[in-house]
N, C-alpha and C. Protein backbone atom coordinates (compact mmCIF):
# COMPACT_ATOMS: atom_id res chain seq x y z
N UNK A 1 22.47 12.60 6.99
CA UNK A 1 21.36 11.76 6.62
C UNK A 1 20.19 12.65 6.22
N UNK A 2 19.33 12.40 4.87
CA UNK A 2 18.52 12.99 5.21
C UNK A 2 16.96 12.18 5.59
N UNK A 3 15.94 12.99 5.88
CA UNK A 3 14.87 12.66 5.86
C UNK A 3 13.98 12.99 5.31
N UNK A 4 12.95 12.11 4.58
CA UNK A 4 11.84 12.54 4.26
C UNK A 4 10.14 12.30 5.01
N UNK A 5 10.02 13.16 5.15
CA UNK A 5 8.54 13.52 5.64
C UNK A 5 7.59 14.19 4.61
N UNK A 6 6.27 13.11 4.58
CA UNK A 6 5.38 13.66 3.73
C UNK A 6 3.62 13.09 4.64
N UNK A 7 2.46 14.18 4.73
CA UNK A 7 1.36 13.47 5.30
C UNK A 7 0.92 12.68 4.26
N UNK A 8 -0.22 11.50 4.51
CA UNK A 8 -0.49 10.94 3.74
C UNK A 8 -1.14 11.31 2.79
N UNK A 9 -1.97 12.32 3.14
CA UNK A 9 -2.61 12.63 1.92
C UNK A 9 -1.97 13.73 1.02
N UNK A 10 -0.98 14.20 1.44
CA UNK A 10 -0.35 15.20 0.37
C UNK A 10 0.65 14.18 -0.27
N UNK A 11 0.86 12.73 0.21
CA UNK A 11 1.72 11.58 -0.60
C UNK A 11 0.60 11.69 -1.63
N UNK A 12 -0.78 11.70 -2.01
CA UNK A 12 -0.94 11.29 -3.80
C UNK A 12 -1.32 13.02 -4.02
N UNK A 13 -1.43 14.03 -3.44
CA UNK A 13 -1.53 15.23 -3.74
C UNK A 13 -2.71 16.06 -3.91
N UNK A 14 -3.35 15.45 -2.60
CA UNK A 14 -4.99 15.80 -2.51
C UNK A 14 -4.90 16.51 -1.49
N UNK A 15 -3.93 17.00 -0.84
CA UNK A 15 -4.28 18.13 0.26
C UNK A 15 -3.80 19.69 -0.04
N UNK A 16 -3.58 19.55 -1.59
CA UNK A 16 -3.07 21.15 -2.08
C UNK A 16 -1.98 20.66 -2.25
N UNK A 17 -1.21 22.06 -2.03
CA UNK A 17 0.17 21.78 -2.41
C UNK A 17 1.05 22.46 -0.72
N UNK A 18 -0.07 21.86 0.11
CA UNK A 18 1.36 22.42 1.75
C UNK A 18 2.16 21.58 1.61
N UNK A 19 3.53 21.78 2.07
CA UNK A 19 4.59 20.80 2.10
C UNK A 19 4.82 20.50 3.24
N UNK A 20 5.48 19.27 3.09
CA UNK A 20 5.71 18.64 4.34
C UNK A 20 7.43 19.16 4.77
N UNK A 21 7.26 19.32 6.53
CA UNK A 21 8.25 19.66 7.04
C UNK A 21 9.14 18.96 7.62
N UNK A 22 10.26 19.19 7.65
CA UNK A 22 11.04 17.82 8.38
C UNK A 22 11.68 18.90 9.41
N UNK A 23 12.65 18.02 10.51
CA UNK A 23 13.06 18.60 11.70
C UNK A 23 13.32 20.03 12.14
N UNK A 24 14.08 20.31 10.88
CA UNK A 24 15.13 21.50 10.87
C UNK A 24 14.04 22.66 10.44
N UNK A 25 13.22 22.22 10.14
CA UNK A 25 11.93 23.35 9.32
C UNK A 25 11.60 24.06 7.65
N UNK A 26 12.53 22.73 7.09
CA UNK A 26 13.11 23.03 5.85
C UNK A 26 11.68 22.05 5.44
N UNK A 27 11.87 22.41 3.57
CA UNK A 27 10.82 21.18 3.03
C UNK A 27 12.08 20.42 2.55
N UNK A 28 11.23 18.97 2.89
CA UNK A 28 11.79 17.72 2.33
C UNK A 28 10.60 17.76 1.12
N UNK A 29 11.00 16.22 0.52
CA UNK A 29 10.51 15.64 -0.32
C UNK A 29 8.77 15.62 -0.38
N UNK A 30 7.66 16.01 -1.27
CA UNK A 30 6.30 15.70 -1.39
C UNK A 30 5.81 15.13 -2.30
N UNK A 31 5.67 13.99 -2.48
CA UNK A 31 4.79 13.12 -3.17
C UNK A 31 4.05 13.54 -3.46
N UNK A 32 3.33 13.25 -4.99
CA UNK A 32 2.86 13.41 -6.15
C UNK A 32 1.79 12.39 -7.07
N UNK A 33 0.67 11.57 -6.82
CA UNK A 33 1.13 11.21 -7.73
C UNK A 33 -0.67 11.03 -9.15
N UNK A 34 -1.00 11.27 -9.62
CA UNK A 34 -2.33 11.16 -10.55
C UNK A 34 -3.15 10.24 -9.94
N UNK A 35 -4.67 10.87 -9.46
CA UNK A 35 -5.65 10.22 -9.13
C UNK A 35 -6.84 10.31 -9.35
N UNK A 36 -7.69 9.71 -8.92
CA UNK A 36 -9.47 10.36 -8.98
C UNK A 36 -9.44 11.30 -7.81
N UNK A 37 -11.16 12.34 -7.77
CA UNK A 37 -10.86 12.59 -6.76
C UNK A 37 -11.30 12.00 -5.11
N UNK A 38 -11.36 10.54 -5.83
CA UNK A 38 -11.19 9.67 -4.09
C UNK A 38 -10.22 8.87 -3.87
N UNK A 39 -9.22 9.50 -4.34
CA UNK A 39 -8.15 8.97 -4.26
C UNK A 39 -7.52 9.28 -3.04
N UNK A 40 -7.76 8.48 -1.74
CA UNK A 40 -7.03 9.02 -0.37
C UNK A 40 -6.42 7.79 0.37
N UNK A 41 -5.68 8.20 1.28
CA UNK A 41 -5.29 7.07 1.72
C UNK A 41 -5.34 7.14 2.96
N UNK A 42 -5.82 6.03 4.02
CA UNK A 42 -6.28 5.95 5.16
C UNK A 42 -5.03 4.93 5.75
N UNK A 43 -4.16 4.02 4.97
CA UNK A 43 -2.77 3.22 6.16
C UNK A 43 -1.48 3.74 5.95
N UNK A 44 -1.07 3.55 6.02
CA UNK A 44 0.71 3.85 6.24
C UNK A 44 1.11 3.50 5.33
N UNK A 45 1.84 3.93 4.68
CA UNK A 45 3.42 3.33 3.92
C UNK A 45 4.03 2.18 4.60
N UNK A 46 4.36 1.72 3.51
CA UNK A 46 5.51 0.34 3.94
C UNK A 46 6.65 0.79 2.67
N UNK A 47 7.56 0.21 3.71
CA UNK A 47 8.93 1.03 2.97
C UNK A 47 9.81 -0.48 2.68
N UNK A 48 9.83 -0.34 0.96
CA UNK A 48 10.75 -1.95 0.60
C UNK A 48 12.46 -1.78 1.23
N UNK A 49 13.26 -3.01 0.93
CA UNK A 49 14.80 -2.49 1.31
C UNK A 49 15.04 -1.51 0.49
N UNK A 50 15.40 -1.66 -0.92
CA UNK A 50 15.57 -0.59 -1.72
C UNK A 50 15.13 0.89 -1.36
N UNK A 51 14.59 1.11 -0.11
CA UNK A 51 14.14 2.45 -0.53
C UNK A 51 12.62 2.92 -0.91
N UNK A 52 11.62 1.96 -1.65
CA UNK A 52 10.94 1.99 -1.96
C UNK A 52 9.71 2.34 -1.17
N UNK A 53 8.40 3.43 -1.32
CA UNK A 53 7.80 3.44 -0.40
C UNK A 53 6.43 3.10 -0.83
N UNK A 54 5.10 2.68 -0.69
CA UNK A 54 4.47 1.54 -1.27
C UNK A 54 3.17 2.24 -0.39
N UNK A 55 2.46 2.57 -0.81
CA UNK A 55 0.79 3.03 -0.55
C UNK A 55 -0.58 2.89 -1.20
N UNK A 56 -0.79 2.09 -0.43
CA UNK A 56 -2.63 1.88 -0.91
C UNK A 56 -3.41 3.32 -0.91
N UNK A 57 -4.12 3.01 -1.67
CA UNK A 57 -5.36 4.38 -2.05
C UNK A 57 -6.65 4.40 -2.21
N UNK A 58 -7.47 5.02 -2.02
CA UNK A 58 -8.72 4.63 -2.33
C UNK A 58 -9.47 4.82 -3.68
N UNK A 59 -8.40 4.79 -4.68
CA UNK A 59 -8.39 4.99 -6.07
C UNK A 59 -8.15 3.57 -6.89
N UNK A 60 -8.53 2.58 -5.81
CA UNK A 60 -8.14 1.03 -6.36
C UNK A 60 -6.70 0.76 -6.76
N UNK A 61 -6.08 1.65 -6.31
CA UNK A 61 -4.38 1.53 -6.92
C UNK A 61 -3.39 1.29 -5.63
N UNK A 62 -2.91 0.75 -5.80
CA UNK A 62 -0.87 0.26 -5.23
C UNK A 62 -0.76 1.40 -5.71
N UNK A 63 0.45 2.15 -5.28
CA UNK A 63 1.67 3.19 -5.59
C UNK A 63 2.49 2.95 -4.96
N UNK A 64 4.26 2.94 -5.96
CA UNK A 64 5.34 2.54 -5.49
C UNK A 64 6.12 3.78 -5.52
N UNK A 65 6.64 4.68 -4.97
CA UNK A 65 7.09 5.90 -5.23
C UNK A 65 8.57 5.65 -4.84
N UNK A 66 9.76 5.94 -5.96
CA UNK A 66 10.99 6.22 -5.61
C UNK A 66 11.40 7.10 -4.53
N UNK A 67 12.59 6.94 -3.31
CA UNK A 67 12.76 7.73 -2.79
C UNK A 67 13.33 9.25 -3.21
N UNK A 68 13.21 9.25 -4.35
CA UNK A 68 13.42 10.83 -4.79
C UNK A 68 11.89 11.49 -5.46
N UNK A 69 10.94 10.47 -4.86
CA UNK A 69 9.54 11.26 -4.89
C UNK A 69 8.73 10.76 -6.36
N UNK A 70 9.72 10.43 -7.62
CA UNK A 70 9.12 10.15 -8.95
C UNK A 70 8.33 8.07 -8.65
N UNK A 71 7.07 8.42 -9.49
CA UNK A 71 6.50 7.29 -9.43
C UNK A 71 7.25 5.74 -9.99
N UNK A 72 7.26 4.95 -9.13
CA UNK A 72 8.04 3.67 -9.92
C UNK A 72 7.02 2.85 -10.96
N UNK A 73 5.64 1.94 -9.50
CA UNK A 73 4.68 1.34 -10.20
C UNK A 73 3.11 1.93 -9.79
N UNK A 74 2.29 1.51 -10.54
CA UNK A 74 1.23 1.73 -10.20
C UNK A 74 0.73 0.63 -10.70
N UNK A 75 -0.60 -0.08 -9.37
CA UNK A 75 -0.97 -1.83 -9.50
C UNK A 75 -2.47 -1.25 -9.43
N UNK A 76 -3.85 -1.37 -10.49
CA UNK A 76 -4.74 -1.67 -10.04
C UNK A 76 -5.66 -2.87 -9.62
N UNK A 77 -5.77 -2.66 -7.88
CA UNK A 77 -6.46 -3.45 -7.01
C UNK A 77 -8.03 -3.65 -7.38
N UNK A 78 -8.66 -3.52 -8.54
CA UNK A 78 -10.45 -3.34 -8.49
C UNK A 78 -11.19 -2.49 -7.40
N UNK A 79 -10.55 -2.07 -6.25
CA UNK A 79 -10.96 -2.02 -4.96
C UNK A 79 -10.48 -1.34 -4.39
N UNK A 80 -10.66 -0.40 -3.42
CA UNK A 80 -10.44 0.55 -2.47
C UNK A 80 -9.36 -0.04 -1.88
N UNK A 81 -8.29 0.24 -1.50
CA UNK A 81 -7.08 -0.41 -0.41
C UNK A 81 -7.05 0.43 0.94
N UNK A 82 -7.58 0.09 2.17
CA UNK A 82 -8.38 0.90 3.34
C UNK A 82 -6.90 0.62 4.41
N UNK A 83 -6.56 -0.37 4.25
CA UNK A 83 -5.07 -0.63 5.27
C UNK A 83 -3.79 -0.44 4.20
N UNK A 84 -2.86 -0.58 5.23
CA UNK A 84 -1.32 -0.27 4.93
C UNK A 84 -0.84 -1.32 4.08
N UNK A 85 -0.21 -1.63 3.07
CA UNK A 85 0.39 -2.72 2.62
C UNK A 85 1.72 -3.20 3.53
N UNK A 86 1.82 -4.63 3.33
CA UNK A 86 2.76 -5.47 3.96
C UNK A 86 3.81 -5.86 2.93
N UNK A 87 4.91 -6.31 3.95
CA UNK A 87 5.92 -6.25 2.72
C UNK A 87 6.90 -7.59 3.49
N UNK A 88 6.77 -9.03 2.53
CA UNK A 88 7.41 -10.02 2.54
C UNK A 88 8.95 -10.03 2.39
N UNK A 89 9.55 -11.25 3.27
CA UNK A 89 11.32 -11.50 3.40
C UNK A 89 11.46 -11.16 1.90
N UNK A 90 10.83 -11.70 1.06
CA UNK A 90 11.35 -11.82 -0.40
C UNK A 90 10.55 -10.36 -1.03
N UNK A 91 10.72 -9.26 -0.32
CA UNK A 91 10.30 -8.57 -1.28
C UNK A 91 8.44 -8.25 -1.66
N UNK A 92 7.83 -9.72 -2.21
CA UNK A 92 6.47 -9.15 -2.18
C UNK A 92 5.95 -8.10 -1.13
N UNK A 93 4.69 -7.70 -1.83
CA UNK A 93 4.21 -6.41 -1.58
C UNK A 93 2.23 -7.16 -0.90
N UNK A 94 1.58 -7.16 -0.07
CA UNK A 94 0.62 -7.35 -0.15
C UNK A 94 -0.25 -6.08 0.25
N UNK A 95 -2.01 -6.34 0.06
CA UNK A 95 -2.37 -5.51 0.64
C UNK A 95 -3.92 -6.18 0.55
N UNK A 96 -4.89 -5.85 0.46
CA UNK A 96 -6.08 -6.42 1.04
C UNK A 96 -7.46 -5.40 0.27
N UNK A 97 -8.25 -5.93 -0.14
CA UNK A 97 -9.22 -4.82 -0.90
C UNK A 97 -11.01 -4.71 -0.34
N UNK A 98 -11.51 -4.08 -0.18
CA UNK A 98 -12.78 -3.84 -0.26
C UNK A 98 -13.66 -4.64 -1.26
N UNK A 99 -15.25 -4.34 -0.96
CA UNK A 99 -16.07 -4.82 -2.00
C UNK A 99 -15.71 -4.05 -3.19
N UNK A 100 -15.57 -4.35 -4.57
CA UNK A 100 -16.63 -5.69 -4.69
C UNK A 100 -15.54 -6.87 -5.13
N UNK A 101 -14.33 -6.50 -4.83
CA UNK A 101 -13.16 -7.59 -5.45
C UNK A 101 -13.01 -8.99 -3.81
N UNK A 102 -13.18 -7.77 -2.85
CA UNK A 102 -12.84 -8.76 -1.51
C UNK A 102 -11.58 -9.56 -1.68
N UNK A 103 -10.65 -8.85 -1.93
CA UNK A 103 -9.12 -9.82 -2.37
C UNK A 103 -7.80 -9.21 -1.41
N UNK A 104 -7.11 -10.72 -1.34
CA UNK A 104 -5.65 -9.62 -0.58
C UNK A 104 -4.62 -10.19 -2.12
N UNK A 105 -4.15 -9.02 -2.28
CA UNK A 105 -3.05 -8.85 -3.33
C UNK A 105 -1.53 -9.28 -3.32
N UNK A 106 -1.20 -9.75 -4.04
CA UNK A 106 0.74 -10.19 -4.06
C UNK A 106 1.37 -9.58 -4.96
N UNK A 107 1.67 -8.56 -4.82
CA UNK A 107 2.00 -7.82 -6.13
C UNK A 107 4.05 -7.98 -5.85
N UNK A 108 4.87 -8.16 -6.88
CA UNK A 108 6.24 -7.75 -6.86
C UNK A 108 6.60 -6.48 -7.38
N UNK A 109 7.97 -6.58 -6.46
CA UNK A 109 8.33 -5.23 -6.83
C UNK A 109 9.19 -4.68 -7.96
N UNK A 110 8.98 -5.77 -8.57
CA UNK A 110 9.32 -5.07 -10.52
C UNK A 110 8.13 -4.96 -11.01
N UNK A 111 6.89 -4.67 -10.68
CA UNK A 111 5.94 -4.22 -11.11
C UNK A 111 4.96 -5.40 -11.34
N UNK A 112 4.95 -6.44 -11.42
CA UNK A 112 4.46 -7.58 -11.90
C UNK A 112 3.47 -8.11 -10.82
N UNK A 113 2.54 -9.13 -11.17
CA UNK A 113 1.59 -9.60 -10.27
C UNK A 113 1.61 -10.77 -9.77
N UNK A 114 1.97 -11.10 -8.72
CA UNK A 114 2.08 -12.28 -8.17
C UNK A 114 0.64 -13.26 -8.41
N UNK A 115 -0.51 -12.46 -7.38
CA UNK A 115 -1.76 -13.25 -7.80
C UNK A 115 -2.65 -12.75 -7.02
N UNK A 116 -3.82 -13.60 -6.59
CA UNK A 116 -4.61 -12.80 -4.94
C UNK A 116 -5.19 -13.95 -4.43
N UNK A 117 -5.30 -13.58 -3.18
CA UNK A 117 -6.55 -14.59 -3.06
C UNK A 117 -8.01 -14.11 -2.59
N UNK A 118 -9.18 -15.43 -3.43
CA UNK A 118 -10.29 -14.25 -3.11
C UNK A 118 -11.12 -14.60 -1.21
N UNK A 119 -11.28 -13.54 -1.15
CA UNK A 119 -12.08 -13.58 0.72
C UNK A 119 -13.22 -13.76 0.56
N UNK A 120 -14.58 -13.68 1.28
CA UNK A 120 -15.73 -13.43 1.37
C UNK A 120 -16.49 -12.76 1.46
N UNK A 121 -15.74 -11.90 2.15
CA UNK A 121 -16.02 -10.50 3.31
C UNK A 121 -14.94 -9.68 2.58
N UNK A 122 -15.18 -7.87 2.69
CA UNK A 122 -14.55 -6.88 2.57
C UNK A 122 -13.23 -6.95 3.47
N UNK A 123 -11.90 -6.59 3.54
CA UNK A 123 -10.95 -6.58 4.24
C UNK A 123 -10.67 -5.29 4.43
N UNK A 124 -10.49 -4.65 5.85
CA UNK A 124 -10.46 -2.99 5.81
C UNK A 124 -8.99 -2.67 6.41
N UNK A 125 -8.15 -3.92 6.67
CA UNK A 125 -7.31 -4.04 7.44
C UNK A 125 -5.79 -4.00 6.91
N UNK A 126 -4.89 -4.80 7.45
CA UNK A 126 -3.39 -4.78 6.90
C UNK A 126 -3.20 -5.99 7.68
N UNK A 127 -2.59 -6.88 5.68
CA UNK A 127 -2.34 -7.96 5.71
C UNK A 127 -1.22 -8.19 7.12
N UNK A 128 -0.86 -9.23 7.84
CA UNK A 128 0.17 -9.55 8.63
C UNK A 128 1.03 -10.72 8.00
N UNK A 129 2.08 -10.51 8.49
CA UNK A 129 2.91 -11.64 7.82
C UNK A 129 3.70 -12.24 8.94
N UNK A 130 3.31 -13.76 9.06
CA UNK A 130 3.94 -14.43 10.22
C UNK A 130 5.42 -14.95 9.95
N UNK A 131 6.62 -15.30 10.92
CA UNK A 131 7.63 -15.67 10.43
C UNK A 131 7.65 -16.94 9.55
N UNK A 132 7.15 -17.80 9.05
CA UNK A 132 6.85 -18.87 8.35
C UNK A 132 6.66 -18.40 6.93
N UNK A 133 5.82 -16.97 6.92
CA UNK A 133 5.61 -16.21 5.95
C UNK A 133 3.85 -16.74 5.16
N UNK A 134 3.24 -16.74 6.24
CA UNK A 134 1.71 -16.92 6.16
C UNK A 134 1.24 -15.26 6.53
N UNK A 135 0.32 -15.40 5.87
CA UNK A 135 -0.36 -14.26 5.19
C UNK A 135 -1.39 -14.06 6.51
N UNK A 136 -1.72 -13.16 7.45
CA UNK A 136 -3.01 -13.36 8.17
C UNK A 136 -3.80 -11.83 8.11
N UNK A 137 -5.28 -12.42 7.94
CA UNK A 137 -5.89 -10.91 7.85
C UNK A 137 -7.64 -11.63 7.94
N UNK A 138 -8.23 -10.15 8.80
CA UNK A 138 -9.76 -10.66 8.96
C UNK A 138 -10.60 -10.14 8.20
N UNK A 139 -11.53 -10.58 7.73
CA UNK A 139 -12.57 -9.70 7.16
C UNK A 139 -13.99 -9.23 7.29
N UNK A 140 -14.57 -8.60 7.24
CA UNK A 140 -15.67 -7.72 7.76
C UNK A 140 -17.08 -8.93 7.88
N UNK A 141 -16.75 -10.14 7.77
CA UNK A 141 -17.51 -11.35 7.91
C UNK A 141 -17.32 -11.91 9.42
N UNK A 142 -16.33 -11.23 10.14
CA UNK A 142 -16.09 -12.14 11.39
C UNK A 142 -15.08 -13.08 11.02
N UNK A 143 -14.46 -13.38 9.95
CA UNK A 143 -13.59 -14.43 9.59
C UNK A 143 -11.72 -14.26 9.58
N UNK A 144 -11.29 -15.00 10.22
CA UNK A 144 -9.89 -14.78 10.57
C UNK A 144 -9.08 -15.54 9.03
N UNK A 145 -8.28 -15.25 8.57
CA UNK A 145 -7.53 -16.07 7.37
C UNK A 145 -6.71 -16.07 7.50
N UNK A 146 -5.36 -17.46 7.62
CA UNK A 146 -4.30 -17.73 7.35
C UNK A 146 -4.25 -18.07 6.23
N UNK A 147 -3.23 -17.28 5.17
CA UNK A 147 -3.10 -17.33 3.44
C UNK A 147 -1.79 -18.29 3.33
N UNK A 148 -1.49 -19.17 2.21
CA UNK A 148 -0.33 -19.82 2.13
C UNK A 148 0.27 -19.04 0.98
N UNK A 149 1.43 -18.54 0.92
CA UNK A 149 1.97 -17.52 -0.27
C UNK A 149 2.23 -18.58 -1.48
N UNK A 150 1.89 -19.74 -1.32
CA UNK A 150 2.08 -20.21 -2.79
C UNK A 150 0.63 -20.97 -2.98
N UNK A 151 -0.36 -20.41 -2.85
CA UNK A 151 -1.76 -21.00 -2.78
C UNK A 151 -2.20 -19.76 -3.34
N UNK A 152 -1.96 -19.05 -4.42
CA UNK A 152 -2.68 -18.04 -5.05
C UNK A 152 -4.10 -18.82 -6.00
């Protein structure tokens, strides 16, 4: 089996070029991928079935990176993406944006845009997805939101 290990910020390629190490002390795989230079990322990866590994940035962009490291999609959010994206039974991709868009995103994973919905408040967080497949996330207003995925 192998593994890949990469830190987050050498995933869009803003920490130089150190590589990331995996168990054995070998380099695995390092993500790559064109940004500004505030392009960083502060949540986690979410990893689709396929393989796919899916990171918000603070470059207003989604990034979908193949597991052999080459870029699949790139989604611009208007907005800083400060949490991890979530990733629906069916595949969708969400994630949640900063001022001045204040939106959580539905993006699919053939590249295409599902829709958003708009918040009030900045969202700094990571969307949740309940088994029903309701959308929940708070925003910097004090306000809790349950989203309906077909209420874009």
């Amino acid at each position: 089996m192998i593994h890949y290990t990469a830190s987050i910020a050498t995933l869009l390629g803003l920490a130089g070029l150190s590589p990331a190490w995996g168990i054995s002390g070998t380099t695995n795989h390092v993500w790559h991928a064109v940004g500004s230079s505030a392009a960083y990322i502060r949540g986690a990866p979410a990893f689709g079935d396929d393989g796919t590994i899916y990171a918000g940035s603070g470059d207003n962009n989604l990034y979908a990176f193949n597991p052999d490291g080459t870029t699949n999609h790139v989604w611009n959010a208007g907005a800083d993406i400060i949490g991890s994206p979530a990733i629906g039974t069916n595949g969708t991709i969400y994630i949640a944006t900063c001022s001045p868009t204040n939106r959580v995103w539905a993006f699919n994973p053939d590249g295409t845009t599902n829709g958003y919905w708009q918040l009030p408040y900045s969202v700094y967080g990571t969307p949740a997805i309940g088994a029903d497949g309701t959308i929940y996330i708070g925003d910097l207003g004090h306000k809790f939101h349950a989203l309906n995925p077909s209420d874009y």
